[in-house]
PDB file of N, CA and C in Angstrom:
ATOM      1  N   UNK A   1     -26.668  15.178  -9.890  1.00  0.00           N
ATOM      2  CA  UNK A   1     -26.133  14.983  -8.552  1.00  0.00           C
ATOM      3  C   UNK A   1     -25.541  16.304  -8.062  1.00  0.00           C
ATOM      4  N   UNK A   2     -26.004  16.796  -6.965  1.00  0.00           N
ATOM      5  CA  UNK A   2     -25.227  17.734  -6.070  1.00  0.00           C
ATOM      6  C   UNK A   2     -24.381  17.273  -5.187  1.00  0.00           C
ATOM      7  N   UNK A   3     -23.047  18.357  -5.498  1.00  0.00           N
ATOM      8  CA  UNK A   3     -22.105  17.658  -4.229  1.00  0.00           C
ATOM      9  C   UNK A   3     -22.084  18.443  -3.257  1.00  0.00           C
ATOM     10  N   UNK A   4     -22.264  17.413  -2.201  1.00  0.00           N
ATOM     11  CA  UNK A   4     -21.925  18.606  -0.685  1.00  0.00           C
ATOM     12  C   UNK A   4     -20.624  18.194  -0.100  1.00  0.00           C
ATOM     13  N   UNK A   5     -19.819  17.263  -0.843  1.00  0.00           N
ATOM     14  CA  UNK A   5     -18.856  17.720  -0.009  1.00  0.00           C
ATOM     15  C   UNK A   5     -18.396  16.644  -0.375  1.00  0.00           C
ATOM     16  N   UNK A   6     -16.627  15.766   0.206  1.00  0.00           N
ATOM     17  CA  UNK A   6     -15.779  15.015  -0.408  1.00  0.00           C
ATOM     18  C   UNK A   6     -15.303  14.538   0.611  1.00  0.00           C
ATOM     19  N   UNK A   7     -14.743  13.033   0.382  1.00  0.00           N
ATOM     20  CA  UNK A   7     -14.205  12.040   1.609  1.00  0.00           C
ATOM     21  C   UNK A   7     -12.648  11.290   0.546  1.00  0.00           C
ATOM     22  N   UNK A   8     -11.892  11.840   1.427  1.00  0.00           N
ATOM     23  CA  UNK A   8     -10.182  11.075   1.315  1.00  0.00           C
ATOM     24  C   UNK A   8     -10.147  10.152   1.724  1.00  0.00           C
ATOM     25  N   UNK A   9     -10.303   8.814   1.108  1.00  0.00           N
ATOM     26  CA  UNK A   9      -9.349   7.613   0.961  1.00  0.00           C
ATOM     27  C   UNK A   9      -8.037   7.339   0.881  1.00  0.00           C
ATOM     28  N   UNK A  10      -7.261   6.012   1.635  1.00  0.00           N
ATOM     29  CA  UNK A  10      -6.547   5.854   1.341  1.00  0.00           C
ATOM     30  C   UNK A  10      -6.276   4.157   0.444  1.00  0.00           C
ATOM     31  N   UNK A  11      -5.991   4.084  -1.030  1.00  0.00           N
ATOM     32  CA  UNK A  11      -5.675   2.788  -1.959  1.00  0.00           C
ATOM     33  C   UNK A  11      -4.529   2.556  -1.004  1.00  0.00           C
ATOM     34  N   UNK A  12      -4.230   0.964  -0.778  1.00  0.00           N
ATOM     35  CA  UNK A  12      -3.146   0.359  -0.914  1.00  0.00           C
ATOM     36  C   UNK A  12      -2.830  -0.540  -1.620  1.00  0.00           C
ATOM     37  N   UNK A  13      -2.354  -0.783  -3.087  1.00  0.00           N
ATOM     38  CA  UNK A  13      -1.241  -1.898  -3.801  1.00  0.00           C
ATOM     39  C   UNK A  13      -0.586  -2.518  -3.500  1.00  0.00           C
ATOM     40  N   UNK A  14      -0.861  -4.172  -3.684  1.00  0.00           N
ATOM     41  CA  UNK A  14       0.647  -4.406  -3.306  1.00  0.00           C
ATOM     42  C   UNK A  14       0.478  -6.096  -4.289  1.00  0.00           C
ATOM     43  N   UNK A  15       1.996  -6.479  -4.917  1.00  0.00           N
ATOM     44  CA  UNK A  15       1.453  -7.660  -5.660  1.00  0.00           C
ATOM     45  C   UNK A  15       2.204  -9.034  -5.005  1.00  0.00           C
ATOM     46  N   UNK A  16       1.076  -9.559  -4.927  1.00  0.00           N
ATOM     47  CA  UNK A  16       1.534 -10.910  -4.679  1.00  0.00           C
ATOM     48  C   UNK A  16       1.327 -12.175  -5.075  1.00  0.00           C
ATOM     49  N   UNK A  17       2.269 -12.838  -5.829  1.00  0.00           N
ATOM     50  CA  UNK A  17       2.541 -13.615  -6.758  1.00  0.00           C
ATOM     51  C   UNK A  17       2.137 -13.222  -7.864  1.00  0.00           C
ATOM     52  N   UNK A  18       1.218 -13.684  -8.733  1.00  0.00           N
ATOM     53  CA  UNK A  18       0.517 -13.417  -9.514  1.00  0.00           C
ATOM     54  C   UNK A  18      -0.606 -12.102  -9.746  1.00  0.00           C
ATOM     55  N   UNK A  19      -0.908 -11.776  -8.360  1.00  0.00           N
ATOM     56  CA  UNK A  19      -1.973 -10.952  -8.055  1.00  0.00           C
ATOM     57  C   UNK A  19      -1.347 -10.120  -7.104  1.00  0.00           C
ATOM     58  N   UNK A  20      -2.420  -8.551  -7.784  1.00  0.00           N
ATOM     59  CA  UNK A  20      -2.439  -7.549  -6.956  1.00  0.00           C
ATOM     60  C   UNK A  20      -3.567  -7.525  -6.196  1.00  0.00           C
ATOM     61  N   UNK A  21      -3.021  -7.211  -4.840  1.00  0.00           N
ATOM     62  CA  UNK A  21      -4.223  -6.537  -4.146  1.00  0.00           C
ATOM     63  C   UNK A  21      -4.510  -5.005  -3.813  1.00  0.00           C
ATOM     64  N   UNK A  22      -5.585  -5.190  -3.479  1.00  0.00           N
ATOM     65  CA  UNK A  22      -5.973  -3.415  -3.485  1.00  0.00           C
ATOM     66  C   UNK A  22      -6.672  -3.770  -1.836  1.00  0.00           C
ATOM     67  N   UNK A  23      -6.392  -2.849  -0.978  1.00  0.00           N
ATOM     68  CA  UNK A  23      -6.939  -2.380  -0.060  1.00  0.00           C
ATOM     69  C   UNK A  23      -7.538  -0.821   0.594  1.00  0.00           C
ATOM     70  N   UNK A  24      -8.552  -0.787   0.966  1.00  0.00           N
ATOM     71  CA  UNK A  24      -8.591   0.653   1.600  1.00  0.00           C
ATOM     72  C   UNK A  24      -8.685   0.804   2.800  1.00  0.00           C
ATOM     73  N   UNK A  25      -7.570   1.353   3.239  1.00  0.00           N
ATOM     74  CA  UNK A  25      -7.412   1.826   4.843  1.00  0.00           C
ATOM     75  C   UNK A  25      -8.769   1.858   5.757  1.00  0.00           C
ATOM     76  N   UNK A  26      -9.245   2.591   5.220  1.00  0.00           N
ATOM     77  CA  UNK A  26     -10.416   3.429   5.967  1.00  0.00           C
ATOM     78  C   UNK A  26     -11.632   2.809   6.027  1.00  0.00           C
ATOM     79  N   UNK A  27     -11.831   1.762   4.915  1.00  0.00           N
ATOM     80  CA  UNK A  27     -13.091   1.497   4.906  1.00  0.00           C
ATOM     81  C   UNK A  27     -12.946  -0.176   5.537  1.00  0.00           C
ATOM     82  N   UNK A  28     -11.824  -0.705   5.018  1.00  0.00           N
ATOM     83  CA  UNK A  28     -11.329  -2.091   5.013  1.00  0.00           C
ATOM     84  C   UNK A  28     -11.457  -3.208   4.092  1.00  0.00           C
ATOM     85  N   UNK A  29     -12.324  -2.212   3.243  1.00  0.00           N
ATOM     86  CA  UNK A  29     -12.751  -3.080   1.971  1.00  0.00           C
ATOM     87  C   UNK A  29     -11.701  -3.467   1.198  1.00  0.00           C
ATOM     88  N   UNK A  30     -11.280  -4.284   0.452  1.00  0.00           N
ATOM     89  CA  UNK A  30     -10.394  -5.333  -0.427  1.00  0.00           C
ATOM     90  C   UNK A  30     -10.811  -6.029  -1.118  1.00  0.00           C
ATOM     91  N   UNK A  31      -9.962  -6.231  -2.081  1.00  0.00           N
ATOM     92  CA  UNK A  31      -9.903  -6.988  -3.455  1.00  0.00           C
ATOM     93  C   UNK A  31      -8.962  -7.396  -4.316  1.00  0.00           C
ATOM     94  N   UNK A  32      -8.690  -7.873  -5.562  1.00  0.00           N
ATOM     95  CA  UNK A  32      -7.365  -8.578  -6.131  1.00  0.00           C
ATOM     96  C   UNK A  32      -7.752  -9.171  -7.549  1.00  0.00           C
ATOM     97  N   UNK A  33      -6.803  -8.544  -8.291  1.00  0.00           N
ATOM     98  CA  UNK A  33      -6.650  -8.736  -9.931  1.00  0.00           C
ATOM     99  C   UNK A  33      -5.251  -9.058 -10.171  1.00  0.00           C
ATOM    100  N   UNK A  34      -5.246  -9.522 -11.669  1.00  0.00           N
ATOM    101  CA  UNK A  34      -3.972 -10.054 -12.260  1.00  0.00           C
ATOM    102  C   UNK A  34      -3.036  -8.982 -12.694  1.00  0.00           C
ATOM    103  N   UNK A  35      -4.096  -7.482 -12.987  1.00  0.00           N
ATOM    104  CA  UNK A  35      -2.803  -6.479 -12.828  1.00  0.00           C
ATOM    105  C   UNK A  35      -3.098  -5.238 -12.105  1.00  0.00           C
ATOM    106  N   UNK A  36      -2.256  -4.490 -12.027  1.00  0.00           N
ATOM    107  CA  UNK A  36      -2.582  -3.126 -10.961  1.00  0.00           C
ATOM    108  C   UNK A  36      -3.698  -2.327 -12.010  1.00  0.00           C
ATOM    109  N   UNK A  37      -3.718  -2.007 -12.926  1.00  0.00           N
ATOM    110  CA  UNK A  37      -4.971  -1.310 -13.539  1.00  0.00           C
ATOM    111  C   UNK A  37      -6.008  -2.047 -13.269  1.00  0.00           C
ATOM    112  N   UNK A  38      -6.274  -3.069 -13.295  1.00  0.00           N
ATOM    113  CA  UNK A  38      -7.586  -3.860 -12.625  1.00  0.00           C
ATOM    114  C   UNK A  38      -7.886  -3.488 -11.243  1.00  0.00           C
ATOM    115  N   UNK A  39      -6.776  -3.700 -10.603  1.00  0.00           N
ATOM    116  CA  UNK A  39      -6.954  -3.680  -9.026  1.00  0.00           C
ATOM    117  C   UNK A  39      -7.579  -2.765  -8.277  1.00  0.00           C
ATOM    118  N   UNK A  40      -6.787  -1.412  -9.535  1.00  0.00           N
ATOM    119  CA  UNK A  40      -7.582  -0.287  -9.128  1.00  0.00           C
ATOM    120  C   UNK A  40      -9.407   0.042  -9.080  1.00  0.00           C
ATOM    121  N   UNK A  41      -9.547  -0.321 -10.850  1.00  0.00           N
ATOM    122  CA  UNK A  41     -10.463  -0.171 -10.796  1.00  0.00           C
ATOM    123  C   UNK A  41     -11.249  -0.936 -10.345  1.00  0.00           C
ATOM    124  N   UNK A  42     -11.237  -2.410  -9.661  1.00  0.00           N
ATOM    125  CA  UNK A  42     -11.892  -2.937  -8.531  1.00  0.00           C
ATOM    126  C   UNK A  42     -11.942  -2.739  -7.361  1.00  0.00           C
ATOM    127  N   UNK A  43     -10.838  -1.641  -7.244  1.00  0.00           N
ATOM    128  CA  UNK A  43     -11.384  -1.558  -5.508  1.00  0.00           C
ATOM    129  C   UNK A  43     -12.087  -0.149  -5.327  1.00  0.00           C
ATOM    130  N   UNK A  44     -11.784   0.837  -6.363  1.00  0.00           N
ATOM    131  CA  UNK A  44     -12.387   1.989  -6.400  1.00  0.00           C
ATOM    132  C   UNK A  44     -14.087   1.232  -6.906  1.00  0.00           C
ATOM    133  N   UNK A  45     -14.684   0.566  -7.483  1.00  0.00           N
ATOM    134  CA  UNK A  45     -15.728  -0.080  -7.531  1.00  0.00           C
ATOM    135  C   UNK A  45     -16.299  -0.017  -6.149  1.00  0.00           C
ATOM    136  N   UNK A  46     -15.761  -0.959  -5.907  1.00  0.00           N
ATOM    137  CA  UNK A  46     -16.081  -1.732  -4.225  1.00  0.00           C
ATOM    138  C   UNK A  46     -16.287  -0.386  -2.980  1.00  0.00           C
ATOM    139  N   UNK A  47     -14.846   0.716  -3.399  1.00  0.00           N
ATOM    140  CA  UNK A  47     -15.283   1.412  -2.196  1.00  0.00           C
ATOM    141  C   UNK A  47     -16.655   2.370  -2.421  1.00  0.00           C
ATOM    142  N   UNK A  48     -16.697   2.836  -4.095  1.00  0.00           N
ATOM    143  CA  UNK A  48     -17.539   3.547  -4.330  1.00  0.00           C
ATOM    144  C   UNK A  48     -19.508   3.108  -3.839  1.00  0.00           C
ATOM    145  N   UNK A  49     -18.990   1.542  -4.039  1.00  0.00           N
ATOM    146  CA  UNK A  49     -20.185   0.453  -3.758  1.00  0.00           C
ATOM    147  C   UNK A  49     -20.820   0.458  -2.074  1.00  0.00           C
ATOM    148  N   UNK A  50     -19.373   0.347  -1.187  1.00  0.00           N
ATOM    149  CA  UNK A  50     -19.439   0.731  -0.203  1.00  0.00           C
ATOM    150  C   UNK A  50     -19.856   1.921   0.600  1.00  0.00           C
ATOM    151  N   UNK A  51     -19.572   3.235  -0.130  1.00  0.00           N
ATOM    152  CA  UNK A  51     -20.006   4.361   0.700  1.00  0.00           C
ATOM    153  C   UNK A  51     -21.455   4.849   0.027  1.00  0.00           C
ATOM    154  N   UNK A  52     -21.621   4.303  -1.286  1.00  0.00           N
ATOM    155  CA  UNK A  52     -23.641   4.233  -1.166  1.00  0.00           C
ATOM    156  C   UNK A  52     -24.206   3.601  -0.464  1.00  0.00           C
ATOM    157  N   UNK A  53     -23.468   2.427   0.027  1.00  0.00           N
ATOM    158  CA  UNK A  53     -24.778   1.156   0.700  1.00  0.00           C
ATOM    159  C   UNK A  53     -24.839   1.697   2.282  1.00  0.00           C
ATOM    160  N   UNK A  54     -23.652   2.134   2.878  1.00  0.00           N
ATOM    161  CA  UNK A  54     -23.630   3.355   4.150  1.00  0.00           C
ATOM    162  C   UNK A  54     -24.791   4.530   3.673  1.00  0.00           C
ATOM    163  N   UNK A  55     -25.215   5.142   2.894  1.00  0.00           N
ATOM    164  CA  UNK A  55     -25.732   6.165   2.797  1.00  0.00           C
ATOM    165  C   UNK A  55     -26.912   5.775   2.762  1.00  0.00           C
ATOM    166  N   UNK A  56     -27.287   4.788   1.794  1.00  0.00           N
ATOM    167  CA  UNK A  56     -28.671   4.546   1.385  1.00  0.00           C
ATOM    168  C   UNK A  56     -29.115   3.864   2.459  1.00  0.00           C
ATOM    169  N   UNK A  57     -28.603   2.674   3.528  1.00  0.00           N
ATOM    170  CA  UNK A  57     -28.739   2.791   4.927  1.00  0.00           C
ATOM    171  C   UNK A  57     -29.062   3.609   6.290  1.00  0.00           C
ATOM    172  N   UNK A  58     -28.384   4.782   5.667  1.00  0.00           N
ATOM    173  CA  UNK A  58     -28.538   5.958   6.718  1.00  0.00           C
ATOM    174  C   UNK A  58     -27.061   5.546   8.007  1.00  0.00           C
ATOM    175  N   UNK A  59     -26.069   4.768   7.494  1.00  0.00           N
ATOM    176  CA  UNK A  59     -25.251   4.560   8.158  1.00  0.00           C
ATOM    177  C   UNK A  59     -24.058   5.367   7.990  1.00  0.00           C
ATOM    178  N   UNK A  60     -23.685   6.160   7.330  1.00  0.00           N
ATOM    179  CA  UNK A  60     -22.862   6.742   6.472  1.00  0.00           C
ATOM    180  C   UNK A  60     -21.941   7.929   7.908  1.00  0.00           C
ATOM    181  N   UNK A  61     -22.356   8.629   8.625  1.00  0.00           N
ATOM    182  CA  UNK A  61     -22.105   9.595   9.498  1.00  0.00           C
ATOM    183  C   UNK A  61     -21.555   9.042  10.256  1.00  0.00           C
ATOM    184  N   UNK A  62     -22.572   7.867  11.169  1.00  0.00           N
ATOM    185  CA  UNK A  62     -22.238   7.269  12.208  1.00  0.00           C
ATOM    186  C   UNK A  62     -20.735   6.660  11.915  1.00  0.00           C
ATOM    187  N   UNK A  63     -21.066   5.675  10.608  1.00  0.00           N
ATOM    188  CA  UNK A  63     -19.433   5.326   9.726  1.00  0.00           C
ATOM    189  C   UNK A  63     -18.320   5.647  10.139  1.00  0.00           C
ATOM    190  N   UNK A  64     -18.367   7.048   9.385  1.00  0.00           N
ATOM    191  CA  UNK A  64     -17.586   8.138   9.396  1.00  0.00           C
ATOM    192  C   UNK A  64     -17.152   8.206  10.037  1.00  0.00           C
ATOM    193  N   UNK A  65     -17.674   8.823  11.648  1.00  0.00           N
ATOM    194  CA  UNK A  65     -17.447   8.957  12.767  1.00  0.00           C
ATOM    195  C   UNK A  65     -16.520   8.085  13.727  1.00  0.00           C
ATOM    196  N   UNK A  66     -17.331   6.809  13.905  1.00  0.00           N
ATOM    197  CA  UNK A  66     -16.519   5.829  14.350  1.00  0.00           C
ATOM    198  C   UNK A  66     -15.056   5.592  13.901  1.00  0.00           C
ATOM    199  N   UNK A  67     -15.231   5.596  12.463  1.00  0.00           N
ATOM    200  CA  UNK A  67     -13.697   5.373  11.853  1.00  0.00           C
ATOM    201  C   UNK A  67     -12.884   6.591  11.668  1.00  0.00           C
ATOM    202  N   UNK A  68     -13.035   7.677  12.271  1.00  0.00           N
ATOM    203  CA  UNK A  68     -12.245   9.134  12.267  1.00  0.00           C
ATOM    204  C   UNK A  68     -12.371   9.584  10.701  1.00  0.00           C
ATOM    205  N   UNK A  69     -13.139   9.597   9.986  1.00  0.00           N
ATOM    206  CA  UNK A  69     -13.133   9.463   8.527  1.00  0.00           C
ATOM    207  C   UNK A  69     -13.301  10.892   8.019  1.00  0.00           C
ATOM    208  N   UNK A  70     -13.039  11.974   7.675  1.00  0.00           N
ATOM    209  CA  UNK A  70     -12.962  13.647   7.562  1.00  0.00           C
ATOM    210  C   UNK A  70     -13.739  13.693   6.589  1.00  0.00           C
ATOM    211  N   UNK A  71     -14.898  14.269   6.429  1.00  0.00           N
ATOM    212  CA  UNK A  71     -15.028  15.124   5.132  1.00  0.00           C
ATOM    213  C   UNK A  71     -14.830  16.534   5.296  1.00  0.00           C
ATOM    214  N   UNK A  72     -14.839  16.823   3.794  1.00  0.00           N
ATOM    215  CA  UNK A  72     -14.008  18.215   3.311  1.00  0.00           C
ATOM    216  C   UNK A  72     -15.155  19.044   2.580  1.00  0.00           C
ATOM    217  N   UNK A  73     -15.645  20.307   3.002  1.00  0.00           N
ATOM    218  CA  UNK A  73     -16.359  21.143   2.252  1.00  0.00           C
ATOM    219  C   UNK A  73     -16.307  21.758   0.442  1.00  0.00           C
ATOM    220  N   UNK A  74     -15.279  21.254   0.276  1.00  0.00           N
ATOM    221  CA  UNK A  74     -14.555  21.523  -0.974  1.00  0.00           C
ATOM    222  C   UNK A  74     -13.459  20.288  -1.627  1.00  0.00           C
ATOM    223  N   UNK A  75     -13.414  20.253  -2.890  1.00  0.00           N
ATOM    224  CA  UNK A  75     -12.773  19.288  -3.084  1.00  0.00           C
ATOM    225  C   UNK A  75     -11.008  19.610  -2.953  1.00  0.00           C
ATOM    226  N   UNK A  76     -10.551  18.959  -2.420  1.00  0.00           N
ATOM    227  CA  UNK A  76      -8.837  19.325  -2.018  1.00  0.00           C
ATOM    228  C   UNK A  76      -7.883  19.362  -3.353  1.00  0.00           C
ATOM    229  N   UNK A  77      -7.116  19.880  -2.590  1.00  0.00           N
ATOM    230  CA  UNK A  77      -6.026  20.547  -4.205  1.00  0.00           C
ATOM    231  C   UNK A  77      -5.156  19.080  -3.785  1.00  0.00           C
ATOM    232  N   UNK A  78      -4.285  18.083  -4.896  1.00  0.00           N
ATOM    233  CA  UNK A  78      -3.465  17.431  -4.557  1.00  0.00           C
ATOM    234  C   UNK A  78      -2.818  17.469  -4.346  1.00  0.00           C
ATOM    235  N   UNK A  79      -1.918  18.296  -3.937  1.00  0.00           N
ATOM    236  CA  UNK A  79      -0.923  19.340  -3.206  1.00  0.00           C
ATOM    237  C   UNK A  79      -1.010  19.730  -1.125  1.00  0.00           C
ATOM    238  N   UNK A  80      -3.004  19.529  -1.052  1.00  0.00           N
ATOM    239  CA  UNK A  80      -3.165  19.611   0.156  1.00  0.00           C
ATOM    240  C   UNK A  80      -3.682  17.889   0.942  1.00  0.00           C
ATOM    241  N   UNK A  81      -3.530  16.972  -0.161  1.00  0.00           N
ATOM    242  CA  UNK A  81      -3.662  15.509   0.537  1.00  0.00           C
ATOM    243  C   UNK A  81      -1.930  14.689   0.522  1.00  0.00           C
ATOM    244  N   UNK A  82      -2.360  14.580   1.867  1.00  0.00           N
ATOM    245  CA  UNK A  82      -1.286  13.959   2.798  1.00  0.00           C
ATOM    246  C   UNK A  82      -1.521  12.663   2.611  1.00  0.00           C
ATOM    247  N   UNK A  83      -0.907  11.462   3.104  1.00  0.00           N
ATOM    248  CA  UNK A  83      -1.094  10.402   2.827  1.00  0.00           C
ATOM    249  C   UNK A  83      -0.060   9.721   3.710  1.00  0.00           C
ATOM    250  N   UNK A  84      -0.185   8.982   4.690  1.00  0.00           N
ATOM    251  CA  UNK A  84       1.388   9.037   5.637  1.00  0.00           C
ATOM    252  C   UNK A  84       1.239   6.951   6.046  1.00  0.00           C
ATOM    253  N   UNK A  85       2.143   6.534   6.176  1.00  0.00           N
ATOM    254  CA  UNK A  85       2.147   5.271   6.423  1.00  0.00           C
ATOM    255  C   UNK A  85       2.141   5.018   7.771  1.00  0.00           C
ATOM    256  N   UNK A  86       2.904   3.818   8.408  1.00  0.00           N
ATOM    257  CA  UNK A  86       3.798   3.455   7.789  1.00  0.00           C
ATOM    258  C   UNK A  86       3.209   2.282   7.347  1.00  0.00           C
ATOM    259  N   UNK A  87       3.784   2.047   5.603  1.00  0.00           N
ATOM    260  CA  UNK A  87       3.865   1.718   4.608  1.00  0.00           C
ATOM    261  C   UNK A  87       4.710   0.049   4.581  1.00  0.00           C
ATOM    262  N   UNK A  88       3.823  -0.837   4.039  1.00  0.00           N
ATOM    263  CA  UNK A  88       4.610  -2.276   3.920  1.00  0.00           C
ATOM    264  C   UNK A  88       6.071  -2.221   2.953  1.00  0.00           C
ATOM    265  N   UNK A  89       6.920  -2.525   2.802  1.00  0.00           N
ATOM    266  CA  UNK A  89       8.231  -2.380   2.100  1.00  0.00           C
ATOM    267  C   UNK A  89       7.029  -3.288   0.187  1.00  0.00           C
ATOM    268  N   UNK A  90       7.541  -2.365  -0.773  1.00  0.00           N
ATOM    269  CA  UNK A  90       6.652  -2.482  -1.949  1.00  0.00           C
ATOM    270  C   UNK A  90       5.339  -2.685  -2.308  1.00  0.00           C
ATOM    271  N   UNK A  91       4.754  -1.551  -1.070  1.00  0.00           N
ATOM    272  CA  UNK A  91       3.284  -1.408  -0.847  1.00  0.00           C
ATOM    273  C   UNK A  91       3.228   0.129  -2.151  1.00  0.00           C
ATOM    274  N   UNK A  92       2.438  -0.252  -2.980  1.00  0.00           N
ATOM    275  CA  UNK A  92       2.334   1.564  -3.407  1.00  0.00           C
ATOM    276  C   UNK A  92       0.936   1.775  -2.795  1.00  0.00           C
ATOM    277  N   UNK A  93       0.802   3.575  -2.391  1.00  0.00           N
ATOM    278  CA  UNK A  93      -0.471   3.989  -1.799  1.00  0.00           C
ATOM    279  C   UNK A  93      -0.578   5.129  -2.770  1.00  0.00           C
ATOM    280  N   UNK A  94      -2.179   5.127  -2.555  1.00  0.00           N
ATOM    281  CA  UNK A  94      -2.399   6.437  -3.422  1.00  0.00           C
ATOM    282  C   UNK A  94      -4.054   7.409  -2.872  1.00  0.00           C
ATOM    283  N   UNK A  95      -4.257   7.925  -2.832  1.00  0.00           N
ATOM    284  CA  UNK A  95      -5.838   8.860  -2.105  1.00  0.00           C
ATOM    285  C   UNK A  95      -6.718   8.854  -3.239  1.00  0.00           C
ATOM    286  N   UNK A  96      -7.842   8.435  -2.935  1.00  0.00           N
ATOM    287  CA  UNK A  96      -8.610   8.466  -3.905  1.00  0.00           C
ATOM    288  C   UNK A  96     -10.178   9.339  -3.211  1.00  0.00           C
ATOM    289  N   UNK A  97     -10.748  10.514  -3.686  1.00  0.00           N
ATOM    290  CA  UNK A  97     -11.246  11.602  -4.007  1.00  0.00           C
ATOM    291  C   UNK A  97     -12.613  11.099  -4.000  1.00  0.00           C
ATOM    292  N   UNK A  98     -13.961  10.928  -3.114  1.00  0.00           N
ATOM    293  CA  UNK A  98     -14.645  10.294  -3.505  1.00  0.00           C
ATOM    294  C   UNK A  98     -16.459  11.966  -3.033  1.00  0.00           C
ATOM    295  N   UNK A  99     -16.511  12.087  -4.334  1.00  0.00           N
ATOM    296  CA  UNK A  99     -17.947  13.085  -4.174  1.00  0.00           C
ATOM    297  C   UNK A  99     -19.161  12.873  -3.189  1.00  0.00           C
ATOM    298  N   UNK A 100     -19.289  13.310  -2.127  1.00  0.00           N
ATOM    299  CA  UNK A 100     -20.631  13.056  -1.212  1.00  0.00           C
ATOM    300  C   UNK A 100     -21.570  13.607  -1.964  1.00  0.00           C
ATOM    301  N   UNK A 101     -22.982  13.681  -2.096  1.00  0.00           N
ATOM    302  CA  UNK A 101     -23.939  13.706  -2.837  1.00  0.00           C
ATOM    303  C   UNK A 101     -24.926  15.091  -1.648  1.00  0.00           C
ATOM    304  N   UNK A 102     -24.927  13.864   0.241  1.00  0.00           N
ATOM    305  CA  UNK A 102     -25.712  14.612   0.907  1.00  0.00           C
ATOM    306  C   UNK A 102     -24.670  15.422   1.926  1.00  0.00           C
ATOM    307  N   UNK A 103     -25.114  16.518   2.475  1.00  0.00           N
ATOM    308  CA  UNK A 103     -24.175  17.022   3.566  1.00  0.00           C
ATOM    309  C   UNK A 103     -23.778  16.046   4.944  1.00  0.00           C
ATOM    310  N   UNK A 104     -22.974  16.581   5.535  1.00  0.00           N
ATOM    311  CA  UNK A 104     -22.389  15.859   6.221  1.00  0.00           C
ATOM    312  C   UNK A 104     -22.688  16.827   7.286  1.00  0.00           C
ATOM    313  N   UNK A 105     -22.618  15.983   8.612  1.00  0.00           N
ATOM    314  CA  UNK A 105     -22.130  17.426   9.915  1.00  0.00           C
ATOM    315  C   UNK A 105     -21.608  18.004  10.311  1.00  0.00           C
ATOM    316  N   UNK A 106     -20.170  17.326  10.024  1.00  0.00           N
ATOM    317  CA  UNK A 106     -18.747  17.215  10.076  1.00  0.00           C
ATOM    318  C   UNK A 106     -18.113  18.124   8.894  1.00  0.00           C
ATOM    319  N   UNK A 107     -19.196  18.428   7.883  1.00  0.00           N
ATOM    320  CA  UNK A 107     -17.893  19.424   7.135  1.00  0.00           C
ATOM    321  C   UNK A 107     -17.232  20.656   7.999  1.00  0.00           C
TER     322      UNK A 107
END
């Protein structure tokens, strides 16, 4: 795989009752496990699931676009991802780093 370039997500956590949910800002995709290490790795699944089935569609730009969605020519230092709410009261958020394969227009 060649990368041309990288798209910032934003995870949102949050548990309720029994279950965590995982949401992503940007894409809207969601999901929910019995603990936050699950949650994660189900929704990073789902979004990863999500931005192939945009690509392999040929929907992926247009996506992008519509939803103000940035890609980055380079992968970002974690130091240069921002992440800004506002935030549900015992919501945790976190950016998750996801490799584009084809170029974008927008880098």
């Amino acid at each position: 795989m060649r990368i041309r370039g990288y798209v910032i997500v934003t995870l949102k956590f949050r548990k309720e009752n029994n279950n965590w949910t995982a949401y992503c800002e940007e894409l809207g995709t969601a999901t929910f496990a019995r603990s936050l290490k699950k949650a994660q790795e189900k929704i990073i699944e789902a979004v990863e699931l999500h931005l192939n089935t945009l690509e392999e569609v040929g929907e992926r730009e247009r996506f992008f676009r519509d939803h103000k969605i940035i890609t980055h020519s380079r992968r970002p230092r974690k130091n240069e991802i921002k992440i800004t709410g506002p935030f549900e009261p015992e919501t945790l958020a976190s950016p998750f780093i996801y490799p584009l394969e084809k170029e974008m227009l927008n880098i």
